[in-house]
N, C-alpha and C. Protein backbone atom coordinates (compact mmCIF):
# COMPACT_ATOMS: atom_id res chain seq x y z
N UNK A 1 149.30 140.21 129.60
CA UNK A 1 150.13 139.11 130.02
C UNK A 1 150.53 139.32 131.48
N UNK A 2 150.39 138.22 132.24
CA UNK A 2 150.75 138.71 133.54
C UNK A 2 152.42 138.24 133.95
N UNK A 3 152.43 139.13 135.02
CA UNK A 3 153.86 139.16 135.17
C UNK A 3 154.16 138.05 136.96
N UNK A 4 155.15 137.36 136.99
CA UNK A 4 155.55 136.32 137.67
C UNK A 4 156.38 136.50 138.09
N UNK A 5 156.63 136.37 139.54
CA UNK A 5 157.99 136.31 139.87
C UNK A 5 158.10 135.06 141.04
N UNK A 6 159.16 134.58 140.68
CA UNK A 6 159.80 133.54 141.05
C UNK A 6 160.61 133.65 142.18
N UNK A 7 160.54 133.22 143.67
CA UNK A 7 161.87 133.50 144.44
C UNK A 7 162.10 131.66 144.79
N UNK A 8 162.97 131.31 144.76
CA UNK A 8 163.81 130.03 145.22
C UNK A 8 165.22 130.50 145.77
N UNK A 9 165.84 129.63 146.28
CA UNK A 9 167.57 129.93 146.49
C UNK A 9 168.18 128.74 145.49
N UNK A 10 167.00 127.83 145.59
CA UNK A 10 167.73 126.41 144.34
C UNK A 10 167.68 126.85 142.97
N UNK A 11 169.31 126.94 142.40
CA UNK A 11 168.97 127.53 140.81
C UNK A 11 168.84 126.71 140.17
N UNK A 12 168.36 125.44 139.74
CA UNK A 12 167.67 124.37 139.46
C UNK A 12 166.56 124.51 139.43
N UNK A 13 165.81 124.87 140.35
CA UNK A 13 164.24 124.46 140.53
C UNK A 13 164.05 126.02 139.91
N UNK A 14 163.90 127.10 140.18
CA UNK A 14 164.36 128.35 139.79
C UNK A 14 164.04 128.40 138.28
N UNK A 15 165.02 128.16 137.46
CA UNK A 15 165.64 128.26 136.38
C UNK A 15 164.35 127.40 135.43
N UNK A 16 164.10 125.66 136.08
CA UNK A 16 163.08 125.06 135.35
C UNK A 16 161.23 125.89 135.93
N UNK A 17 161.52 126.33 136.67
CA UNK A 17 159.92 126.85 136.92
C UNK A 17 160.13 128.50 136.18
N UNK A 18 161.02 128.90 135.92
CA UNK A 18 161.03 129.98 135.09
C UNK A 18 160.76 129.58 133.55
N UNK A 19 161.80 128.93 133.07
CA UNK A 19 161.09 127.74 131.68
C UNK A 19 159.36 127.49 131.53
N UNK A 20 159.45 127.08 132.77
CA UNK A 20 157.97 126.32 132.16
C UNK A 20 156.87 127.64 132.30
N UNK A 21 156.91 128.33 133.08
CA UNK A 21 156.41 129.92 133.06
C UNK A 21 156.48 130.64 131.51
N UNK A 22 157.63 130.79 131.39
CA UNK A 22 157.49 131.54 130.22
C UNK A 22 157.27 130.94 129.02
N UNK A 23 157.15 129.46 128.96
CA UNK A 23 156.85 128.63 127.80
C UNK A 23 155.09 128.97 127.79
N UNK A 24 154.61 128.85 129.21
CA UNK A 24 153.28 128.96 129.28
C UNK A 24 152.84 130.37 128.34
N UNK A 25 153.44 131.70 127.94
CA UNK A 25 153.05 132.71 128.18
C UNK A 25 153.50 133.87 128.94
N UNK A 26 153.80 133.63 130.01
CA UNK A 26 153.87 134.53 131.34
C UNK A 26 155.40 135.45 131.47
N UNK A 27 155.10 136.79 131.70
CA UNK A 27 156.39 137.33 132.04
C UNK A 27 156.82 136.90 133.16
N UNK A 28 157.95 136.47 133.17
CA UNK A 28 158.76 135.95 134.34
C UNK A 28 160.00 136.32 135.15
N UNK A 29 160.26 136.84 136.02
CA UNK A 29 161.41 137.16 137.12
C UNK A 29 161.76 136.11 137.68
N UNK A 30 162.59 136.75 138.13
CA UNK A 30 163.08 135.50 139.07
C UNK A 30 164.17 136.24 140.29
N UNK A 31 164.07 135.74 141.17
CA UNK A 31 165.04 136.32 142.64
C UNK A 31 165.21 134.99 143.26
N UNK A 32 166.95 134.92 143.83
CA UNK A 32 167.36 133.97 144.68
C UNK A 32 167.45 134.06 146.46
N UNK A 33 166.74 135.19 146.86
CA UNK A 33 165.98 135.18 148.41
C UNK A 33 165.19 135.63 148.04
N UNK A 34 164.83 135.90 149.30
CA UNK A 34 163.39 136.85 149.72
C UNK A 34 163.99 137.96 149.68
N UNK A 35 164.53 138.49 149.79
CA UNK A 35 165.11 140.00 150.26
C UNK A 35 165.04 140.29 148.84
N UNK A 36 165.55 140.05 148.18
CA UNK A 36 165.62 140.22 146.39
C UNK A 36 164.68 140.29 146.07
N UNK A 37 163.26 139.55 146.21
CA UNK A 37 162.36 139.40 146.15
C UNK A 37 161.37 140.51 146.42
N UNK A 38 161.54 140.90 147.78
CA UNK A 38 160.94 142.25 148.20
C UNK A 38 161.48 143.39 147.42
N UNK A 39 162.66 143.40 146.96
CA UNK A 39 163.30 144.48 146.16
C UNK A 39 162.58 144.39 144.53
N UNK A 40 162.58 143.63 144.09
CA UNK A 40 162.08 143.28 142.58
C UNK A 40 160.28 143.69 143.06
N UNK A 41 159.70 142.88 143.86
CA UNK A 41 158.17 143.52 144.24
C UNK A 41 158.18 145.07 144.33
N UNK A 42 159.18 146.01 145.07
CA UNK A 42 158.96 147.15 145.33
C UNK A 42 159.11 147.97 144.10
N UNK A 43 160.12 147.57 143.06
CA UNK A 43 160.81 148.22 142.01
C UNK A 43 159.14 147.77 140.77
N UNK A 44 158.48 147.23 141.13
CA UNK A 44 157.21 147.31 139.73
C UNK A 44 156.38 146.70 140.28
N UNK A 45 155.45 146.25 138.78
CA UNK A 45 153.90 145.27 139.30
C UNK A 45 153.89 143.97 138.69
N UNK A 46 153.70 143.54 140.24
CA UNK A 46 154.09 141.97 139.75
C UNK A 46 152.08 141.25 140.00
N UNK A 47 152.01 140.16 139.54
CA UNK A 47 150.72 139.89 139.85
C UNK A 47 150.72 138.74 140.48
N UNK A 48 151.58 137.92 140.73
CA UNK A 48 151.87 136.78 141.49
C UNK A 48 153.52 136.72 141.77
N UNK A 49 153.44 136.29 143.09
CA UNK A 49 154.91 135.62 143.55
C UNK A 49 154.82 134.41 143.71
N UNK A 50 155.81 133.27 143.14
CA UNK A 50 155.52 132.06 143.89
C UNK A 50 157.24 131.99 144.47
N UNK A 51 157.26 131.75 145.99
CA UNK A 51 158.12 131.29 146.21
C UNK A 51 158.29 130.48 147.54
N UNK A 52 159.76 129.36 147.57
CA UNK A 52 159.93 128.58 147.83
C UNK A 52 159.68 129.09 149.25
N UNK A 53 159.33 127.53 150.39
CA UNK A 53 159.36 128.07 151.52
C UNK A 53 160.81 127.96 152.50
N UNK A 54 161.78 126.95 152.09
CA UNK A 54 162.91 126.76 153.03
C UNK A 54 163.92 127.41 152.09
N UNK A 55 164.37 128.66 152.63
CA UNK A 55 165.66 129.67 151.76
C UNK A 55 166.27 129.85 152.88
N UNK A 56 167.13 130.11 152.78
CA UNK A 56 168.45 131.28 154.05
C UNK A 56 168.05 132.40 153.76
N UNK A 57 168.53 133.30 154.67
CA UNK A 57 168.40 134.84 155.01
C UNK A 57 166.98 135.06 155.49
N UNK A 58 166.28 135.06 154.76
CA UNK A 58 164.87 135.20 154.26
C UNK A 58 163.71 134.28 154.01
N UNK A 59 163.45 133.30 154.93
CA UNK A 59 162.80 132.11 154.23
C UNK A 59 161.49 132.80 153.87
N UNK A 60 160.34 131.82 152.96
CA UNK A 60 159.14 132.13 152.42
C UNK A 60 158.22 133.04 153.25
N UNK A 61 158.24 132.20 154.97
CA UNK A 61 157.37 132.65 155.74
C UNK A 61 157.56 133.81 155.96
N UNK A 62 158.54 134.16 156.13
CA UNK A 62 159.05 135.59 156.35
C UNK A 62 158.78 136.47 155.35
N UNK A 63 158.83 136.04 154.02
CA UNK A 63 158.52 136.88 153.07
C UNK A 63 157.01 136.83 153.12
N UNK A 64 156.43 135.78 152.98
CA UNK A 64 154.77 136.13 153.61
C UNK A 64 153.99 137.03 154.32
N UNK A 65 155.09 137.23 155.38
CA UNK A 65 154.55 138.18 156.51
C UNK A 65 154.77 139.38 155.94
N UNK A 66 156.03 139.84 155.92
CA UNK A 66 156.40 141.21 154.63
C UNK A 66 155.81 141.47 154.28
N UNK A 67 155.49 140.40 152.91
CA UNK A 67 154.15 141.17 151.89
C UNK A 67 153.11 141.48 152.06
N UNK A 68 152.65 140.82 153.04
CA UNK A 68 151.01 141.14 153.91
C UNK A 68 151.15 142.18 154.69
N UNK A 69 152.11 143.03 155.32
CA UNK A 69 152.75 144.09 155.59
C UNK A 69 152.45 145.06 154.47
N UNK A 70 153.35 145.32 153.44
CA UNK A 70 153.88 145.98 152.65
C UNK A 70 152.71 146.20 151.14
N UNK A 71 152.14 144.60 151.42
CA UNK A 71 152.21 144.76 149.67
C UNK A 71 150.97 143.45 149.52
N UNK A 72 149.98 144.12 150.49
CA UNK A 72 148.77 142.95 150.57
C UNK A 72 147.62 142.59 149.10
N UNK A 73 147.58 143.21 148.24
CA UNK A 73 147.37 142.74 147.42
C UNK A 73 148.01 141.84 146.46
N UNK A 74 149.55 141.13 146.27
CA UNK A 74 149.83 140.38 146.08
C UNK A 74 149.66 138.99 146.26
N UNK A 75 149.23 138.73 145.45
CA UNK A 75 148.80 136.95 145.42
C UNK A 75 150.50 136.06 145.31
N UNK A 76 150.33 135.03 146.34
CA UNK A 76 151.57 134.31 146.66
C UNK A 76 150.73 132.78 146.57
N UNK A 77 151.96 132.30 146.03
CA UNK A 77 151.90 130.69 145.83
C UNK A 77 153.33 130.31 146.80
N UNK A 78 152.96 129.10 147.36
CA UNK A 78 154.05 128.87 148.47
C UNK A 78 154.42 127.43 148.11
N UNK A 79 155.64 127.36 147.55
CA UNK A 79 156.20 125.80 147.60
C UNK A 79 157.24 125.04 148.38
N UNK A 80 157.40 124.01 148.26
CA UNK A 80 158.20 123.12 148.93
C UNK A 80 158.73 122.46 148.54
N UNK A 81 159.71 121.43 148.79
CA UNK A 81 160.44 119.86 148.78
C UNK A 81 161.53 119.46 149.32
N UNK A 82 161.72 120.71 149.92
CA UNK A 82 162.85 120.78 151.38
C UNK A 82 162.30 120.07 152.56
N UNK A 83 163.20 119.88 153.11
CA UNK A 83 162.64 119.30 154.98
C UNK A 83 162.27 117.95 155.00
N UNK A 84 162.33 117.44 156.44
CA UNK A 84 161.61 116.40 155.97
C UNK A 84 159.86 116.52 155.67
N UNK A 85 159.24 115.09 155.53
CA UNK A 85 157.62 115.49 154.98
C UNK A 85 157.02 115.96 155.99
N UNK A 86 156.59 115.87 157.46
CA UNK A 86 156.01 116.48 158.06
C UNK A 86 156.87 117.79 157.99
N UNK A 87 157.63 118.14 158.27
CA UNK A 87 157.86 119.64 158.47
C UNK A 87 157.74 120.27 157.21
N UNK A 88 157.52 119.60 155.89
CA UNK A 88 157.50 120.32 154.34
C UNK A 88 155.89 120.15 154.82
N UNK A 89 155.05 119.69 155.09
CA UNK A 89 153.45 119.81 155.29
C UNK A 89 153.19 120.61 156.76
N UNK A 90 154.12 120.88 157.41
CA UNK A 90 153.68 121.51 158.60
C UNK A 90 153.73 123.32 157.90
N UNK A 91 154.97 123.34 156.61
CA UNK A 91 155.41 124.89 156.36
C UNK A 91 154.45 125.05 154.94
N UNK A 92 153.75 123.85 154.68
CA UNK A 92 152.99 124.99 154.09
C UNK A 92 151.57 125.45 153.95
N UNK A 93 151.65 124.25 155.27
CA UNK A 93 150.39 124.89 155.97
C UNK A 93 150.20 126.24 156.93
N UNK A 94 151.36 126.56 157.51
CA UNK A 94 151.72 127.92 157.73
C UNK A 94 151.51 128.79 156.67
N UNK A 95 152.28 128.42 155.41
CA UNK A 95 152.45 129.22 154.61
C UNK A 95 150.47 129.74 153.91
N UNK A 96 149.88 128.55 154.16
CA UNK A 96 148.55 128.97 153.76
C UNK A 96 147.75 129.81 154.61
N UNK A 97 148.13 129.84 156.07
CA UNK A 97 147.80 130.35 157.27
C UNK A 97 148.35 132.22 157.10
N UNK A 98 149.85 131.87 156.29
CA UNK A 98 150.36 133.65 155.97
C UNK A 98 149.27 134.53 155.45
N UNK A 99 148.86 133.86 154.53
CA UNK A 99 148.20 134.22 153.34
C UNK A 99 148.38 133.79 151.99
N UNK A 100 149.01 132.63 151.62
CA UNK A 100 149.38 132.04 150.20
C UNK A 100 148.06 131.40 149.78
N UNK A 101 148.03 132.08 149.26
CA UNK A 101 146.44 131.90 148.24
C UNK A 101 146.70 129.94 147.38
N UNK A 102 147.56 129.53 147.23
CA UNK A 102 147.95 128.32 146.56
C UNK A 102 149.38 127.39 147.16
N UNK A 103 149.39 126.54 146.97
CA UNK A 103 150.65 125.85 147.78
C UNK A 103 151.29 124.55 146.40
N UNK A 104 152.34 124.53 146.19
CA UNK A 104 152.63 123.91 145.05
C UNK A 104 154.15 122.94 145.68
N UNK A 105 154.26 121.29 145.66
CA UNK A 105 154.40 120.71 146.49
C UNK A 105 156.01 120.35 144.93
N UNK A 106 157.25 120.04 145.39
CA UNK A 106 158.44 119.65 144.67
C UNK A 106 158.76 118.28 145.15
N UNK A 107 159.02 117.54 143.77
CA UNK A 107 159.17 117.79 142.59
C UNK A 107 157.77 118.60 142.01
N UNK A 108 157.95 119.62 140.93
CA UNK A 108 157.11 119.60 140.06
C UNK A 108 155.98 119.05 139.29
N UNK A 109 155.17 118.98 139.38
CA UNK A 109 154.01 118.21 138.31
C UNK A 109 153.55 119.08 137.61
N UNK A 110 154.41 119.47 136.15
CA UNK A 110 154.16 120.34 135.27
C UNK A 110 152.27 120.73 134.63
N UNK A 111 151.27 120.02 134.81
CA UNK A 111 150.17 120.26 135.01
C UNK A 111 149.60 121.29 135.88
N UNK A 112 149.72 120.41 137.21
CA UNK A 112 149.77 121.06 138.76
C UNK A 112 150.47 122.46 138.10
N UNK A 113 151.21 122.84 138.41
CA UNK A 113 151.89 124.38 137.81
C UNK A 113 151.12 125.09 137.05
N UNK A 114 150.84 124.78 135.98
CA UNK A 114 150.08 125.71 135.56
C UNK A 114 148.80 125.99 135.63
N UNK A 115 148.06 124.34 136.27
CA UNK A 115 146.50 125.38 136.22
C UNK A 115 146.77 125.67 138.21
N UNK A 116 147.57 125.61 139.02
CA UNK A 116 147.90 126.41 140.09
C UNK A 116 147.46 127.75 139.63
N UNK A 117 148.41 127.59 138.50
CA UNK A 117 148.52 129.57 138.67
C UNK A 117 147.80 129.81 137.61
N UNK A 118 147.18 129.45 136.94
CA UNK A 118 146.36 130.13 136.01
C UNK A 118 145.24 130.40 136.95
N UNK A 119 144.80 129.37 138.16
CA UNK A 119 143.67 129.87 139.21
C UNK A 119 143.86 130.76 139.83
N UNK A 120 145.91 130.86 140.05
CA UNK A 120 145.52 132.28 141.54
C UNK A 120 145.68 133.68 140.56
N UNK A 121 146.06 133.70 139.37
CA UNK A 121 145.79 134.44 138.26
C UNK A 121 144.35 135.02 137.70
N UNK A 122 143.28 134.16 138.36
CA UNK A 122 141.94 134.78 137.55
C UNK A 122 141.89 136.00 137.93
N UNK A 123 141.34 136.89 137.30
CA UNK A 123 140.59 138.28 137.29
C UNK A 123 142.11 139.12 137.14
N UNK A 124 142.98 138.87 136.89
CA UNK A 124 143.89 139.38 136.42
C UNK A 124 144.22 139.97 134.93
N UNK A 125 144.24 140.78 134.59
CA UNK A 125 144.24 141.55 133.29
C UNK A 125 145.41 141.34 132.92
């Protein structure tokens, strides 16, 4: 079973993409920055992060760069629904430029979600 972790600062969006994660199957975490985020990544093995790209302290991009730093075999999914639309399509096209293997656009399209990540999930044991 693979393990998930979740970073958002919205405990709303958070809370329902943790739901629909673990309804799927999937062990699921969850962290409200990035900084938390890097701490929960360092403390075990995670096989995907998906997290939001507009947070305080810590936004996504930043955590992007980190992990490609720190912890480059981690597969990242990068979402949005903050900002306005060009700047939510300008960040996550950055965010695909970090290295986010997938980009997952808010509101939710509970479909979209899971075969997202069941793709950046293949070859995963």
């Amino acid at each position: 079973m693979a393990s998930i972790l979740v970073v958002d600062d919205d405990a709303c969006s958070r809370t329902y993409l943790v739901a629909l994660l673990n309804r799927a199957g999937y062990r699921v975490q969850e962290a409200c920055s990035g900084l938390e985020g890097l701490e929960q990544v360092a403390r075990g093995a995670i096989d995907l992060i998906i997290t939001d790209i507009f947070m305080p302290t810590m936004d996504g991009l930043e955590l992007l760069a980190v992990l490609d730093k720190l912890h480059p075999t981690n597969k990242v999914i990068a979402m949005s629904g903050g900002g306005l639309a060009m700047d939510r399509k300008l960040a996550l096209h950055a965010a695909h430029k970090f290295g986010a293997v997938a980009l997952i656009r808010k509101p939710f399209n509970v479909r979209e979600v899971i075969r997202t990540v069941a793709t950046a999930l293949q070859g995963v044991a």
